[in-house]
C-alpha atoms as a PDB file:
ATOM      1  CA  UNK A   1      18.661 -23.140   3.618  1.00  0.00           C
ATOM      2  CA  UNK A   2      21.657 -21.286   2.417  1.00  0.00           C
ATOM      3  CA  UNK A   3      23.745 -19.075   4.614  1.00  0.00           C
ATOM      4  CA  UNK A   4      23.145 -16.103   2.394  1.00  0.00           C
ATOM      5  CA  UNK A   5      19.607 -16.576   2.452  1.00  0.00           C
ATOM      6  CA  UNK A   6      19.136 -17.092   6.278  1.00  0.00           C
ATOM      7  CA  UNK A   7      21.157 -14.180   6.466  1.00  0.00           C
ATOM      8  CA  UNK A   8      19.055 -11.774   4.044  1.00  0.00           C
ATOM      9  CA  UNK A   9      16.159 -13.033   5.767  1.00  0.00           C
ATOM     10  CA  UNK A  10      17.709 -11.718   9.506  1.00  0.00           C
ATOM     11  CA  UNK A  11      19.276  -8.592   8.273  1.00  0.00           C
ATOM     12  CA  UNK A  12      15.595  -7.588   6.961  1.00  0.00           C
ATOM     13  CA  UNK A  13      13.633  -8.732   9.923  1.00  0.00           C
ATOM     14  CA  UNK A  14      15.530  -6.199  12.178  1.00  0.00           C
ATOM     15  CA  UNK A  15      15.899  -3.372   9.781  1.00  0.00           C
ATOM     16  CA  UNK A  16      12.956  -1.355   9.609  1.00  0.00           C
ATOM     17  CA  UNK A  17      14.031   1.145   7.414  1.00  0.00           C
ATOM     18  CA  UNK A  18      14.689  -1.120   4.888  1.00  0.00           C
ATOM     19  CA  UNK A  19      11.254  -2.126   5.446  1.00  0.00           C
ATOM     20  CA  UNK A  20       9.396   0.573   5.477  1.00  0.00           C
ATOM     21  CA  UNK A  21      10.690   1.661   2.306  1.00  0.00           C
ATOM     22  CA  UNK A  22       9.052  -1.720   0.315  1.00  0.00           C
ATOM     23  CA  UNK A  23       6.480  -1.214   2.230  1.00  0.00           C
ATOM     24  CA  UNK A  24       6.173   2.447   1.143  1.00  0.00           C
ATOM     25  CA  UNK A  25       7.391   1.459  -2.315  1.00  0.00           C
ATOM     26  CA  UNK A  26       4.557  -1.041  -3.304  1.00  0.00           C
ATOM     27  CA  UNK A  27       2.194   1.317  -1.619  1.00  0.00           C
ATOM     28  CA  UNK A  28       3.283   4.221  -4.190  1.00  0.00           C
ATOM     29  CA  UNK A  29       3.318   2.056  -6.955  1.00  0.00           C
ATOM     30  CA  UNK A  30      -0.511   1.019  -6.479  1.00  0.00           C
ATOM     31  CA  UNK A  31      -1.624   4.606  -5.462  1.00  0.00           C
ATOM     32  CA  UNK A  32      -0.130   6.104  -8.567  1.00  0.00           C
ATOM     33  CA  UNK A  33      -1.578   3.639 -10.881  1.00  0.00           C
ATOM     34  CA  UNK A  34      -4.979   3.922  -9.236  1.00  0.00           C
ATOM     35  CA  UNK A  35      -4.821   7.519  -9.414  1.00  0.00           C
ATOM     36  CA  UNK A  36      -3.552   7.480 -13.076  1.00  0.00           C
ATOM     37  CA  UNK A  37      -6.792   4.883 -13.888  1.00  0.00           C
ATOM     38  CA  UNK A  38      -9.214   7.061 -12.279  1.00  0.00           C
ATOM     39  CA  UNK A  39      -8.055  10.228 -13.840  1.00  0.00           C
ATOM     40  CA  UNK A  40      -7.729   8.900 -16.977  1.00  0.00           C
ATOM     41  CA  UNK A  41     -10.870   7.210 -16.746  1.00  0.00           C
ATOM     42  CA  UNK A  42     -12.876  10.898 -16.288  1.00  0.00           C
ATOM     43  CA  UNK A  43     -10.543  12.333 -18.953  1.00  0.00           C
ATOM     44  CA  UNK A  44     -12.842  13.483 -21.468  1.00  0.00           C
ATOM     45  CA  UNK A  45     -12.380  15.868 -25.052  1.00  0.00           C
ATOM     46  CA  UNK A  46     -15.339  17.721 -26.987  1.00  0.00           C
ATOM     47  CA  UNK A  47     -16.430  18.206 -30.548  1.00  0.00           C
ATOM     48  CA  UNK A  48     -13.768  17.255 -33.344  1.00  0.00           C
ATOM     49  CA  UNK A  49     -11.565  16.293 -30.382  1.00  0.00           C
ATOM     50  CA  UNK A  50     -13.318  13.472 -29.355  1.00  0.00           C
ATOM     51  CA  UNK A  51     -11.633  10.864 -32.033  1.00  0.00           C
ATOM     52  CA  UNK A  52      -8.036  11.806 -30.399  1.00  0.00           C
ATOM     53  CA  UNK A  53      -9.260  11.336 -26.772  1.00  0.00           C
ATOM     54  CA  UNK A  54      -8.443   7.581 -26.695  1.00  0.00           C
ATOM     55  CA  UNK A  55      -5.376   7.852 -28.035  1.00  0.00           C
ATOM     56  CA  UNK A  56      -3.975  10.664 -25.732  1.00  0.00           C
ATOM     57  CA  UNK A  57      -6.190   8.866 -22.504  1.00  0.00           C
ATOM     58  CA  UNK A  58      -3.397   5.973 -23.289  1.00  0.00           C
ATOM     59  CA  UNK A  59      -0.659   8.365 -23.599  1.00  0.00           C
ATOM     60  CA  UNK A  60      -1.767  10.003 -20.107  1.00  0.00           C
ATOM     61  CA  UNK A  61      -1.903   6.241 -18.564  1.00  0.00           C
ATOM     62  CA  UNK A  62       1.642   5.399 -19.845  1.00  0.00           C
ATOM     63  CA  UNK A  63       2.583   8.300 -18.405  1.00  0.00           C
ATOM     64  CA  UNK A  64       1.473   7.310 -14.849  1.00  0.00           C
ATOM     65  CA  UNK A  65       2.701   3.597 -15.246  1.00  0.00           C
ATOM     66  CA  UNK A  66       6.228   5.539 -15.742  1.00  0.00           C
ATOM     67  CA  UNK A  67       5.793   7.263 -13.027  1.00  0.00           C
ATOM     68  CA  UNK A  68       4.719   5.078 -10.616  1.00  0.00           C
ATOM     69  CA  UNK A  69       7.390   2.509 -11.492  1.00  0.00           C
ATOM     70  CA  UNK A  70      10.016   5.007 -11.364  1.00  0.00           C
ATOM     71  CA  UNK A  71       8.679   6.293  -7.797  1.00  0.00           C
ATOM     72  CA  UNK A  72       8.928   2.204  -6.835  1.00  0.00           C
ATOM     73  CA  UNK A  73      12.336   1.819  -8.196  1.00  0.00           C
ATOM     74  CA  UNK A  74      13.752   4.724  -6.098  1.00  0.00           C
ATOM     75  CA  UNK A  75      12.317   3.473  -3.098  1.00  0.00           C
ATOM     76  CA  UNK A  76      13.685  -0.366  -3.882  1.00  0.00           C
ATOM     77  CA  UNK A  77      17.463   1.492  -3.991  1.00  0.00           C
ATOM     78  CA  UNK A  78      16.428   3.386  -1.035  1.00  0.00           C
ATOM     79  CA  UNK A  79      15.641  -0.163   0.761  1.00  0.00           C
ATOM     80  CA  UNK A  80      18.783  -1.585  -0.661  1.00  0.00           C
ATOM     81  CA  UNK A  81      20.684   1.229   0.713  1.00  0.00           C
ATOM     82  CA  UNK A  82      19.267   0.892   4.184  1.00  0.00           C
ATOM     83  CA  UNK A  83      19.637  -2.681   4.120  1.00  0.00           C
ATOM     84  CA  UNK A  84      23.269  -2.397   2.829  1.00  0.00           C
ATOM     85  CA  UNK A  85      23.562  -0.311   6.096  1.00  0.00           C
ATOM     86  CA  UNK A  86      22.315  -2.216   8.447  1.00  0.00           C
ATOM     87  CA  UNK A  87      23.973  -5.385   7.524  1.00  0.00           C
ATOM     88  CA  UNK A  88      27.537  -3.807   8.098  1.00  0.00           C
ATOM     89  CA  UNK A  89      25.999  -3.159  11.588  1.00  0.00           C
ATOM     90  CA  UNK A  90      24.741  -6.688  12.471  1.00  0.00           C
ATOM     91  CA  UNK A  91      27.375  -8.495  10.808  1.00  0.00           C
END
């Protein structure tokens, strides 16, 4: 195994900031989108509105797919950062 690797793999097996943040991070990311399904799921428009309702339902659901991946990348540079951190400790 490469030195880098074996190192990675240490540095992240102590630091439990780092992982607790991609723990936290994937966590957020499947939340959001469940919550974004379900609520677009009950979304629901009346009368002459009803022909528009699938198009803005999609609109909503992009909306939450941004969202949740944007939550998930700021908790991936939060990891990094913690990682970063902790490997000028160990090493």
């Amino acid at each position: 195994m490469p030195n880098w690797l074996i190192e990675f793999l240490s540095v992240l097996a102590v630091s439990r900031k780092t992982q607790w943040a991609i723990i936290l991070g994937f966590g957020f990311l499947i939340g959001i989108n469940l919550l974004g399904e379900h609520m677009v799921s009950n979304f629901e428009l009346q009368s002459q509105a009803k022909g528009l309702q699938e198009v803005i339902a999609h609109k909503f659901a992009k909306k939450y797919d941004k969202a949740a991946f944007m939550v998930f990348g700021l908790f991936l540079v939060t990891a990094y950062k913690c990682y970063r951190r902790d490997k000028r400790r160990f090493f």
